[in-house]
C-alpha atoms as a PDB file:
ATOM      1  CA  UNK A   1     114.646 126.280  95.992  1.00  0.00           C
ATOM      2  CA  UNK A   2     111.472 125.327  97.152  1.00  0.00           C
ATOM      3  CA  UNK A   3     109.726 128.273  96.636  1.00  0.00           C
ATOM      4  CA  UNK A   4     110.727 127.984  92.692  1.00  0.00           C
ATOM      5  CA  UNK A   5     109.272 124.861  93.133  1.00  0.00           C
ATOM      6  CA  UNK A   6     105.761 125.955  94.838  1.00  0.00           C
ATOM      7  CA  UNK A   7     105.776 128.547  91.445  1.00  0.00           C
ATOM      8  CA  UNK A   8     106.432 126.115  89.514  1.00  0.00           C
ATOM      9  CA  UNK A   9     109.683 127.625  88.071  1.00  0.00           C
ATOM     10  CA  UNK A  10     111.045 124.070  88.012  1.00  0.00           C
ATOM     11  CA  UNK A  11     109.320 121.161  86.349  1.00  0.00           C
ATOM     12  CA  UNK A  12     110.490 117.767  87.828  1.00  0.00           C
ATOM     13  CA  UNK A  13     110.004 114.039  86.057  1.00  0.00           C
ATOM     14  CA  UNK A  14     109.523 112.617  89.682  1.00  0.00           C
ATOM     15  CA  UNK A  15     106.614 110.269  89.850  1.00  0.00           C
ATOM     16  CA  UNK A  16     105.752 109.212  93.428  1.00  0.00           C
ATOM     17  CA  UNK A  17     104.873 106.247  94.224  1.00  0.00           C
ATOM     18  CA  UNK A  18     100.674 105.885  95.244  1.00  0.00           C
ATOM     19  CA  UNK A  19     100.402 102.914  97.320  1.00  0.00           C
ATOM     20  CA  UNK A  20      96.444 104.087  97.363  1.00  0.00           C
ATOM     21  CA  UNK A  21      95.590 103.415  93.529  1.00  0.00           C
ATOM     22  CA  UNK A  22      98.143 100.357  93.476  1.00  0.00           C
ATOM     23  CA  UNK A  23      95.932  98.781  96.634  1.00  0.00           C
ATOM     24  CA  UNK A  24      92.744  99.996  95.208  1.00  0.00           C
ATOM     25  CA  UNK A  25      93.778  98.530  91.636  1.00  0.00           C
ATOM     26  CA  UNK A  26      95.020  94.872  92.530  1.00  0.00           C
ATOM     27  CA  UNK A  27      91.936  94.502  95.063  1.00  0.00           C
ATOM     28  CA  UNK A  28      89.986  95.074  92.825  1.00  0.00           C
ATOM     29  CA  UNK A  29      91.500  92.547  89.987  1.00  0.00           C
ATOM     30  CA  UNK A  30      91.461  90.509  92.708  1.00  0.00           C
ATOM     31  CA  UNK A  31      87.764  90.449  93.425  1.00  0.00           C
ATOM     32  CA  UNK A  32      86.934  90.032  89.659  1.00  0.00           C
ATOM     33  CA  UNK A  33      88.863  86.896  90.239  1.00  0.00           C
ATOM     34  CA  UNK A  34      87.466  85.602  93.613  1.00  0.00           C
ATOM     35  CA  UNK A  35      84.030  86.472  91.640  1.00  0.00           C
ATOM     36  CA  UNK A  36      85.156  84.253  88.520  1.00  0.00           C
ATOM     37  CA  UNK A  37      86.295  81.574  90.922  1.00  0.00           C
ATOM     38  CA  UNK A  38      82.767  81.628  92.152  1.00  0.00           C
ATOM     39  CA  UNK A  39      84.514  82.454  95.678  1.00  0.00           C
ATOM     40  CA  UNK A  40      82.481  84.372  98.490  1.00  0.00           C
ATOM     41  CA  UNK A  41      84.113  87.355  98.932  1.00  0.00           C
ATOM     42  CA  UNK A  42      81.611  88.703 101.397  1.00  0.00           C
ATOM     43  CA  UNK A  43      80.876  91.558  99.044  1.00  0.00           C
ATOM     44  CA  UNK A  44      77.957  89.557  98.034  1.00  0.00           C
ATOM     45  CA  UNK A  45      79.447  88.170  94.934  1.00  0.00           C
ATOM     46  CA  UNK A  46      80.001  84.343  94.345  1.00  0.00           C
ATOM     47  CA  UNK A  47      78.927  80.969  94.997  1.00  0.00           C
ATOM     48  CA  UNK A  48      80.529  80.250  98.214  1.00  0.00           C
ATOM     49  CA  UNK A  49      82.508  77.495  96.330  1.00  0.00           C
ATOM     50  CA  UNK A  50      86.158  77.557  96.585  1.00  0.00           C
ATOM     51  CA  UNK A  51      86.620  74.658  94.416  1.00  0.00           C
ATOM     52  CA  UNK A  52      85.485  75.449  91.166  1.00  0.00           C
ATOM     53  CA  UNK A  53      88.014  75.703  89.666  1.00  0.00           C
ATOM     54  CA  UNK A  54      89.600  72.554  91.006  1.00  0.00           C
ATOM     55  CA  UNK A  55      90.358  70.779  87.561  1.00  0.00           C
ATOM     56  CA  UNK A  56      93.616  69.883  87.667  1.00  0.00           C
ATOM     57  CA  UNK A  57      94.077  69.026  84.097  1.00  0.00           C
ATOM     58  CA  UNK A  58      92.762  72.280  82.493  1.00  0.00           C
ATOM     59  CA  UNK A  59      94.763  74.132  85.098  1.00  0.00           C
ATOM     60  CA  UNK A  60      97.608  72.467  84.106  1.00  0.00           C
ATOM     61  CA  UNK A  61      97.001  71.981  80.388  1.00  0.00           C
ATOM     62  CA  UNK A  62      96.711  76.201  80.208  1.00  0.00           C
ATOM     63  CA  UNK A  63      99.014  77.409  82.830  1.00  0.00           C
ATOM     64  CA  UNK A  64     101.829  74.830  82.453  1.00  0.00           C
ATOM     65  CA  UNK A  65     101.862  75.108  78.826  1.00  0.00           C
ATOM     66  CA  UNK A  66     101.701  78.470  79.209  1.00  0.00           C
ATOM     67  CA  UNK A  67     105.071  78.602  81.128  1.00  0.00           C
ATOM     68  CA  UNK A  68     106.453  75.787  78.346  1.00  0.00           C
ATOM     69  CA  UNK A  69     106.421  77.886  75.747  1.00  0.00           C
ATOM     70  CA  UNK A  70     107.299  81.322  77.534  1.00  0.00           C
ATOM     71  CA  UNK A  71     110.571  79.484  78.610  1.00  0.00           C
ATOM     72  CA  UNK A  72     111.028  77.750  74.906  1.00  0.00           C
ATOM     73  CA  UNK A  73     110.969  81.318  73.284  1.00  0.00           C
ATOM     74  CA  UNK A  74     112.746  83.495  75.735  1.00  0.00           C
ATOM     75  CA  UNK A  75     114.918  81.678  78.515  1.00  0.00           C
ATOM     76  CA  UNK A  76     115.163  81.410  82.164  1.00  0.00           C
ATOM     77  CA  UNK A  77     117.078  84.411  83.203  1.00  0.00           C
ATOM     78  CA  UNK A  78     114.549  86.380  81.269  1.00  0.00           C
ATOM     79  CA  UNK A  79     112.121  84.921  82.973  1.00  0.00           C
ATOM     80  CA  UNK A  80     113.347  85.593  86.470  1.00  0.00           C
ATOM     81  CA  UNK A  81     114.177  89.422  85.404  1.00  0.00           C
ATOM     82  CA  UNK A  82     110.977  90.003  83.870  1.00  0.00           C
ATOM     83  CA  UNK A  83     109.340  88.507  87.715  1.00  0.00           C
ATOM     84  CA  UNK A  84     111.646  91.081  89.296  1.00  0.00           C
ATOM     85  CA  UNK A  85     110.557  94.375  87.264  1.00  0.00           C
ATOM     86  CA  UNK A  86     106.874  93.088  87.938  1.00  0.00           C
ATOM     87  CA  UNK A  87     107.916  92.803  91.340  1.00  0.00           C
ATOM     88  CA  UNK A  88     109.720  96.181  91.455  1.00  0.00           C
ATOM     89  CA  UNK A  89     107.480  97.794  89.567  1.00  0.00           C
ATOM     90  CA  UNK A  90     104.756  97.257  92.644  1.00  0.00           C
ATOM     91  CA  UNK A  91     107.265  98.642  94.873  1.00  0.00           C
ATOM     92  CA  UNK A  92     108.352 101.890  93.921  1.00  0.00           C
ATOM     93  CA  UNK A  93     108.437 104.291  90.554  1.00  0.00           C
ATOM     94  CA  UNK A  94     111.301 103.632  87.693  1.00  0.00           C
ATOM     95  CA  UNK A  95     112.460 107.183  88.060  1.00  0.00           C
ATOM     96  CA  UNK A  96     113.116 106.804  92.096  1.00  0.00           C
ATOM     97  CA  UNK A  97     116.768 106.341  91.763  1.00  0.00           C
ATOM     98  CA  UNK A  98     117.221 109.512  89.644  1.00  0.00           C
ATOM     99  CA  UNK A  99     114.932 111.333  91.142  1.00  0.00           C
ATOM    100  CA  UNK A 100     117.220 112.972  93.789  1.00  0.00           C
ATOM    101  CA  UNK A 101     119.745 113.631  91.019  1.00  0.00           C
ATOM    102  CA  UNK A 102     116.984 115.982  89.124  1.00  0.00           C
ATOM    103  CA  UNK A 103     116.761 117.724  92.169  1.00  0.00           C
ATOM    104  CA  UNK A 104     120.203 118.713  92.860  1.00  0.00           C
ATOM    105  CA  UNK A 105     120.942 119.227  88.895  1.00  0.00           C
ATOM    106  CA  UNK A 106     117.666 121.617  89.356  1.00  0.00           C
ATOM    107  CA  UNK A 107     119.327 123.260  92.551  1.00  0.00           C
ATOM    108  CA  UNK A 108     122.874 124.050  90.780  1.00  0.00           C
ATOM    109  CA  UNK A 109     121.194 125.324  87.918  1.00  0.00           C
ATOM    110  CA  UNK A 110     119.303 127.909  90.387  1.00  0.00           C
ATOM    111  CA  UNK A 111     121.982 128.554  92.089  1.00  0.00           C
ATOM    112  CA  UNK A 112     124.589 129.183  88.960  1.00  0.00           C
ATOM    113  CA  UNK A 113     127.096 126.426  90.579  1.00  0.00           C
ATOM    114  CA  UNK A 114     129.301 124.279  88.847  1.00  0.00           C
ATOM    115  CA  UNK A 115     128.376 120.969  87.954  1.00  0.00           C
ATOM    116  CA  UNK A 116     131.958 119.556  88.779  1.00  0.00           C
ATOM    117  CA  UNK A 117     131.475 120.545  92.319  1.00  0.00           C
ATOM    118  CA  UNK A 118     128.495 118.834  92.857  1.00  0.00           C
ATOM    119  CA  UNK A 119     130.649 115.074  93.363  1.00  0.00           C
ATOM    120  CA  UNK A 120     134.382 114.018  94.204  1.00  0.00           C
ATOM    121  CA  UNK A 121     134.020 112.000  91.022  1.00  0.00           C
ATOM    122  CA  UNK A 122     137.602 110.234  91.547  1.00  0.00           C
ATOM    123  CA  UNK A 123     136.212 107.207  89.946  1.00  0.00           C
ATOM    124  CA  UNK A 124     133.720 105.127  87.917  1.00  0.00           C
ATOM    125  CA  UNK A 125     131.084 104.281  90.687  1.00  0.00           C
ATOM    126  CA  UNK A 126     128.310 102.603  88.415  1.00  0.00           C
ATOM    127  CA  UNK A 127     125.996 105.785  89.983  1.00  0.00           C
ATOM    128  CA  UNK A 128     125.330 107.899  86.923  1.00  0.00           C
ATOM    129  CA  UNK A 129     125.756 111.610  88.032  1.00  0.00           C
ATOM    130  CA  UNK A 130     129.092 110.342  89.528  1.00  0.00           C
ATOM    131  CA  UNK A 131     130.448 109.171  86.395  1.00  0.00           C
ATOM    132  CA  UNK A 132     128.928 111.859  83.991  1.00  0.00           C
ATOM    133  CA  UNK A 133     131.198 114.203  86.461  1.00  0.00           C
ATOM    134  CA  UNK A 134     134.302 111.873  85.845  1.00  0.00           C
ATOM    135  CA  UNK A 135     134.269 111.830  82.408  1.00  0.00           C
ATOM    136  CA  UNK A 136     133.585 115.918  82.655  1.00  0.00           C
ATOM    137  CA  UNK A 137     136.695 116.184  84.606  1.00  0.00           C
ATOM    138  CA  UNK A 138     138.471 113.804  82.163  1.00  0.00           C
ATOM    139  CA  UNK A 139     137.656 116.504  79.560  1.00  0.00           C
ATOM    140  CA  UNK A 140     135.169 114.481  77.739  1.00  0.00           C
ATOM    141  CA  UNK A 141     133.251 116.260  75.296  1.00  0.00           C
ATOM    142  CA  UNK A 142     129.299 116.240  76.090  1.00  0.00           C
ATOM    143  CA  UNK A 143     128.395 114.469  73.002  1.00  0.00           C
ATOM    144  CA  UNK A 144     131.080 111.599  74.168  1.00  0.00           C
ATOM    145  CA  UNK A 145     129.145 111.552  77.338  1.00  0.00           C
ATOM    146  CA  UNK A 146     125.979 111.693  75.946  1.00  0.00           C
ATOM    147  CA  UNK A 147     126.674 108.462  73.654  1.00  0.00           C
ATOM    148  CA  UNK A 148     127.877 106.624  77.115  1.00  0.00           C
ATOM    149  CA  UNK A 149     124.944 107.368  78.877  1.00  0.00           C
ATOM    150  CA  UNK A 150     122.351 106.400  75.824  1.00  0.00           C
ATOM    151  CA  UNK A 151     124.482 103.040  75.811  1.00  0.00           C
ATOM    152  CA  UNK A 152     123.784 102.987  79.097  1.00  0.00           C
ATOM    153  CA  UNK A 153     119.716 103.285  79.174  1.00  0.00           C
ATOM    154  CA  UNK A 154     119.551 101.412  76.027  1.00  0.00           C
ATOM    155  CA  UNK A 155     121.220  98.244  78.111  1.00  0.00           C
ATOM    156  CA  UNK A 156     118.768  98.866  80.672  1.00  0.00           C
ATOM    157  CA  UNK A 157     115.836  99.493  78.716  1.00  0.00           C
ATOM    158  CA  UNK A 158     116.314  96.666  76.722  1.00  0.00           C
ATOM    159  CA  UNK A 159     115.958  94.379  79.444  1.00  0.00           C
ATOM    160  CA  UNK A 160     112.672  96.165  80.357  1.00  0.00           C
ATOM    161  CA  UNK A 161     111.380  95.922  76.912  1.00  0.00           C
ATOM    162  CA  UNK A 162     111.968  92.099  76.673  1.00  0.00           C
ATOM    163  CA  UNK A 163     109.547  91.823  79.797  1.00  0.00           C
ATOM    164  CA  UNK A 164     106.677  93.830  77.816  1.00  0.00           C
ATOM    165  CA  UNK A 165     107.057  91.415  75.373  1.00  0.00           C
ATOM    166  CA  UNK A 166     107.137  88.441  77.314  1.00  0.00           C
ATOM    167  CA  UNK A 167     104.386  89.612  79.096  1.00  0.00           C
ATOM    168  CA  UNK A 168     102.310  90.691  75.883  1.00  0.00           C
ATOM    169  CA  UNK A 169     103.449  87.160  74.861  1.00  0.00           C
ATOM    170  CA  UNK A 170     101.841  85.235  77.587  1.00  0.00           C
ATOM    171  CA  UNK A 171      98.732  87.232  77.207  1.00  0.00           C
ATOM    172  CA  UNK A 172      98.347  85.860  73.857  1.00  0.00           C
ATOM    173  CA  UNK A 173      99.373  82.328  74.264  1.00  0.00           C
ATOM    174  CA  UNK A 174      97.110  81.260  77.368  1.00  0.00           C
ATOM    175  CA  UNK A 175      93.966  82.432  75.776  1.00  0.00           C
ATOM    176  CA  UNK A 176      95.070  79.987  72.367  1.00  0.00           C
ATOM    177  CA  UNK A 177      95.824  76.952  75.067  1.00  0.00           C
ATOM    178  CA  UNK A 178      92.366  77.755  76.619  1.00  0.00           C
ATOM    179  CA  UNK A 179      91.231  77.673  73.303  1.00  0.00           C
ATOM    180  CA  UNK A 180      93.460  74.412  71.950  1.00  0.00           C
ATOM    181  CA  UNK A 181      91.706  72.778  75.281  1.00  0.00           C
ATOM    182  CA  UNK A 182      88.525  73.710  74.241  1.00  0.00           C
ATOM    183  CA  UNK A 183      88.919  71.848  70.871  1.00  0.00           C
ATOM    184  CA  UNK A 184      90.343  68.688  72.468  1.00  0.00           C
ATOM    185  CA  UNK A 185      87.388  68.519  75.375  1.00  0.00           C
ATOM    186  CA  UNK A 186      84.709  69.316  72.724  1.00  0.00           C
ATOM    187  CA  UNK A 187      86.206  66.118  70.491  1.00  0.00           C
ATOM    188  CA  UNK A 188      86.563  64.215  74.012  1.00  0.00           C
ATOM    189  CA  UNK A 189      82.337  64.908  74.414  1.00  0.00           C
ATOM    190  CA  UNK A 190      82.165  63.905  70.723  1.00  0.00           C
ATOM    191  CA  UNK A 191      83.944  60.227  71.540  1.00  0.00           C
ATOM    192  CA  UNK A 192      82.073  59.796  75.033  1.00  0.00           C
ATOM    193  CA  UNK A 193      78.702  60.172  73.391  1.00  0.00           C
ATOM    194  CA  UNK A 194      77.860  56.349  74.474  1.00  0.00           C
ATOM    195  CA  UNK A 195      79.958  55.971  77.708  1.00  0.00           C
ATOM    196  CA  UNK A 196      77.669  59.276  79.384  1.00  0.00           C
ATOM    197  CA  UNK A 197      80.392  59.079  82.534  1.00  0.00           C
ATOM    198  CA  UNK A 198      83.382  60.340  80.740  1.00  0.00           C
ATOM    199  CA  UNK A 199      81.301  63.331  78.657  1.00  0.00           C
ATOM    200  CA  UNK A 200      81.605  65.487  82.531  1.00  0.00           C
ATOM    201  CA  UNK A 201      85.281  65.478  82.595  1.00  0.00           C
ATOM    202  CA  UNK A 202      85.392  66.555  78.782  1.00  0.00           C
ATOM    203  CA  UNK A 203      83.044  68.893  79.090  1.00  0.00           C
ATOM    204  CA  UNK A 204      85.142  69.973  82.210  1.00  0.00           C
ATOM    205  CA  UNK A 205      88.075  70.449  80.406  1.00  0.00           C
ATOM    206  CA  UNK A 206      86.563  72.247  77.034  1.00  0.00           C
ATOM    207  CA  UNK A 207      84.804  74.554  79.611  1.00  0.00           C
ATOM    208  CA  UNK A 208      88.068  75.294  82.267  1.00  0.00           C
ATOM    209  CA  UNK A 209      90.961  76.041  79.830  1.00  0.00           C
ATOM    210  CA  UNK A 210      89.045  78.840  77.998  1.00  0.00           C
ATOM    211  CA  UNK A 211      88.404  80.345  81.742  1.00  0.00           C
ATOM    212  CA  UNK A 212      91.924  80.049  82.861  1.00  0.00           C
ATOM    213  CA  UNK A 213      93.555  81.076  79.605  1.00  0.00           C
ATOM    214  CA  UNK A 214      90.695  83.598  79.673  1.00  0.00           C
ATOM    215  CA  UNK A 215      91.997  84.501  83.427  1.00  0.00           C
ATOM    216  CA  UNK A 216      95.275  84.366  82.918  1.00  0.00           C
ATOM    217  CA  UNK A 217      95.610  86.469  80.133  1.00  0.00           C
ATOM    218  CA  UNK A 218      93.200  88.960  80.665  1.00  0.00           C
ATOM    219  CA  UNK A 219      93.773  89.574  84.681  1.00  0.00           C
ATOM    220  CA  UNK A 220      97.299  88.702  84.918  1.00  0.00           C
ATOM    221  CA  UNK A 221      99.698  88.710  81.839  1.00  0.00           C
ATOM    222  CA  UNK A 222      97.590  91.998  80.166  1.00  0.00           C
ATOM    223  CA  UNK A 223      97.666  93.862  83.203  1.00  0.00           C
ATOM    224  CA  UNK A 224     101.181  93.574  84.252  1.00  0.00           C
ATOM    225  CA  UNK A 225     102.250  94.645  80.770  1.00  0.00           C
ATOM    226  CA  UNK A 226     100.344  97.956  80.556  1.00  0.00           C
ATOM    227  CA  UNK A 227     102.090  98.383  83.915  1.00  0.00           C
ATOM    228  CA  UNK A 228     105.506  97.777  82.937  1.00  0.00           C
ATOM    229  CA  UNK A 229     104.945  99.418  79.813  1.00  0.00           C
ATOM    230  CA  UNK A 230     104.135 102.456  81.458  1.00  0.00           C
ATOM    231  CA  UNK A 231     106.935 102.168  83.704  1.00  0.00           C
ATOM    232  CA  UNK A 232     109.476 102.154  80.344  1.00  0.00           C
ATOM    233  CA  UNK A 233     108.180 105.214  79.203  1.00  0.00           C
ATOM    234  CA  UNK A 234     108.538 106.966  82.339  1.00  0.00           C
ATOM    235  CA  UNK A 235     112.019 105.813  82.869  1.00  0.00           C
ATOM    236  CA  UNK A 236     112.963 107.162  79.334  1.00  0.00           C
ATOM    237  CA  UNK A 237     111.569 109.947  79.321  1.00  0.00           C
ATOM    238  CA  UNK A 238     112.674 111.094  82.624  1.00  0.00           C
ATOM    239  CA  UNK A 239     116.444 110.451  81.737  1.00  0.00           C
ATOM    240  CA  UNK A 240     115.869 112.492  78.854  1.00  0.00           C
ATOM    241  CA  UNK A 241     114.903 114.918  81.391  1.00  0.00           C
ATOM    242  CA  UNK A 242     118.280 114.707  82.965  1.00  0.00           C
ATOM    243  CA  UNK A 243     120.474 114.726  79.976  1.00  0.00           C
ATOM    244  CA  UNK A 244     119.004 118.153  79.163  1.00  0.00           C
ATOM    245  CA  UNK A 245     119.723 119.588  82.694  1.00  0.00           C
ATOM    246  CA  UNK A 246     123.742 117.849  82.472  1.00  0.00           C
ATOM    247  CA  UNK A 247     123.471 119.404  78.648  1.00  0.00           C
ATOM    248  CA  UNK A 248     122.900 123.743  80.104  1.00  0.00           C
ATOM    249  CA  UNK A 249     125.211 123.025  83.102  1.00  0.00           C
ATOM    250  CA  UNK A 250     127.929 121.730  80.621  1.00  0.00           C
ATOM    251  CA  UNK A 251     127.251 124.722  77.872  1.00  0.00           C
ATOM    252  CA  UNK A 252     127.411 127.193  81.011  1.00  0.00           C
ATOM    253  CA  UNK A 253     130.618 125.995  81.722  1.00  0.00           C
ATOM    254  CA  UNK A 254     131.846 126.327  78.566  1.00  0.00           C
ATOM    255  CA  UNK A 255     130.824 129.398  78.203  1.00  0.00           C
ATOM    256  CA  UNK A 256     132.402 130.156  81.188  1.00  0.00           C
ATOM    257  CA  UNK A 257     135.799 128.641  80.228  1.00  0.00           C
ATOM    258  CA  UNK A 258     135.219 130.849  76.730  1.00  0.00           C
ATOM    259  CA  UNK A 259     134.592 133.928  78.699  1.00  0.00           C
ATOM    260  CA  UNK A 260     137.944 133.414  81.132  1.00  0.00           C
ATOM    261  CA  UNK A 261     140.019 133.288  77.885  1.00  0.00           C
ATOM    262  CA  UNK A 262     138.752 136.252  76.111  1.00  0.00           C
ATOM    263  CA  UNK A 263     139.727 137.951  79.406  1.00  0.00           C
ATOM    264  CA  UNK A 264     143.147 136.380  79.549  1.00  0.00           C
ATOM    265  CA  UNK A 265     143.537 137.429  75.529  1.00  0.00           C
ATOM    266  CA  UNK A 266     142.304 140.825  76.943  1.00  0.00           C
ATOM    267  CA  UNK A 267     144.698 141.189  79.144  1.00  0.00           C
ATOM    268  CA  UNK A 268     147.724 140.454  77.016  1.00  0.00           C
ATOM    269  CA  UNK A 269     146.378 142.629  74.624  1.00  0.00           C
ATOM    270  CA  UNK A 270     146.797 145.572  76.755  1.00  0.00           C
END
C-alpha cells in the first residue's frame, strides 16, 4: 500500500494540517495590526503608544454596530457556529475526519476486498462509511445511497456556507459604519467650529471609525472568509472524492454478484 502510494498509483484528497504557514500567516496579520495601532512591536515598527486607539466611542460606534446588525440579519446560533468553524478551521483541515476513510477505501480497492467487510455495520452510527455499509447490506441501491449522503453534505455545507456569508457580511458592513462615523464626526467639526474644545473629539471620531471599520474588515472579517471559504471547497470536493471510491467498490460487487449467477445459470444448464 504504501509503495502505490510513494508511485503515486493512488491520489488522496488529504490536506494536512501546516501549523508553520498558519503561525507565519496570523503573526504576521498581527503585526500589520500592532503597526496600525501604532504599538512597538520591537521589529522597529510603531510609535511605542499602546493607546491610540483608545476612543471608546468610535470603537464602539464600529465594532458594536457591527455585531448589531450581524445578529439582526442572521441570529445567535449562527453566530456561535460560524465562531466555531473559524475556530476549527485554525485547528485542523475539513477533510481530517474522512481522511482515514480514503485510505482504507484506497486499501480495499488495492487489495480487491469487499467493501461490506470493511465494518460490522449493525447500525446507523452517524460515522459515514459505517452507514454507507448499512444501507449496502440493507440492499440499497447506490444511487439511494448516493442521494442520502448528498443530503447529508448539503446539511453540513450549508451551515459552512452561512459563515462565508456572514463573514463576507461583516467585511462589508464595518467599513460603511467606519464610514457612517466619518460623516457624523466631520458634521460634529462642522458644529464645533466656535467652541475649538469639542472639534478634537469629532475629529477623533471621523478619524477612528474609518480605521477600525477599515481594521476590522480588512484584517479580520476578509481574512477569515477566504479561509473558511477555502475550507468549503476542500470539504466538497474531497467527499466527492469518496463517493467515487464507494461508487467502483459497489459496481465491483455487482459485478461480482452478476458473475456468481451466470455461473449458477451455467451450472443448471449443464
Amino acid at each position: 500500500m504504501q509503495g502505490l502510494k510513494d508511485k503515486k498509483y493512488l491520489v488522496s484528497a488529504r490536506k494536512r494540517f501546516d501549523p508553520i504557514t498558519l503561525v507565519f500567516s496570523v503573526s504576521l496579520l498581527v503585526a500589520v495590526l500592532f503597526a496600525a495601532l501604532g504599538i512597538d512591536t520591537g521589529l522597529g515598527v510603531g510609535n511605542g503608544n499602546a493607546f491610540l486607539f483608545k476612543d471608546f466611542r468610535s470603537f464602539f460606534f464600529v465594532v458594536g454596530g457591527t455585531l448589531g446588525i450581524l445578529l439582526f440579519q442572521f441570529d445567535l446560533e449562527t453566530f456561535i457556529s460560524t465562531f466555531l468553524l473559524v475556530i476549527r478551521s485554525f485547528l485542523a483541515s475539513p477533510t481530517k475526519s474522512i481522511a482515514d476513510i480514503m485510505d482504507e477505501l484506497d486499501e480495499t480497492i488495492i487489495k480487491g476486498n469487499s467493501i461490506t467487510e470493511m465494518r460490522e455495520a449493525n447500525e446507523i452510527t452517524g460515522e459515514l462509511l459505517n452507514d454507507i455499509i448499512y444501507m449496502l447490506k440493507q440492499k440499497l441501491f447506490f444511487e439511494e445511497i448516493e442521494d442520502f449522503v448528498s443530503t447529508r453534505i448539503s446539511s453540513v455545507f450549508l451551515v459552512r456556507k452561512v459563515a462565508v456569508s456572514l463573514l463576507n457580511k461583516g467585511a462589508k458592513v464595518a467599513p460603511a459604519l467606519g464610514l457612517l462615523g466619518t460623516v457624523i464626526g466631520l458634521i460634529e467639526v462642522l458644529q464645533s467650529l466656535e467652541d475649538p474644545s469639542k472639534i478634537g473629539p469629532a475629529m477623533s471620531l471621523a478619524l477612528m471609525t474609518t480605521a477600525f471599520g477599515s481594521v476590522l474588515g480588512s484584517l479580520v472579517f476578509t481574512p477569515l472568509a477566504g479561509r473558511l471559504e477555502h475550507h468549503n471547497s476542500m470539504y466538497v470536493e474531497t467527499h466527492k472524492l469518496l463517493m467515487n471510491r464507494i461508487s467502483v467498490l459497489i459496481r465491483r460487487e455487482d459485478r461480482q454478484i452478476d458473475s456468481l449467477k451466470m455461473n449458477k445459470k451455467l451450472n443448471l444448464g449443464t
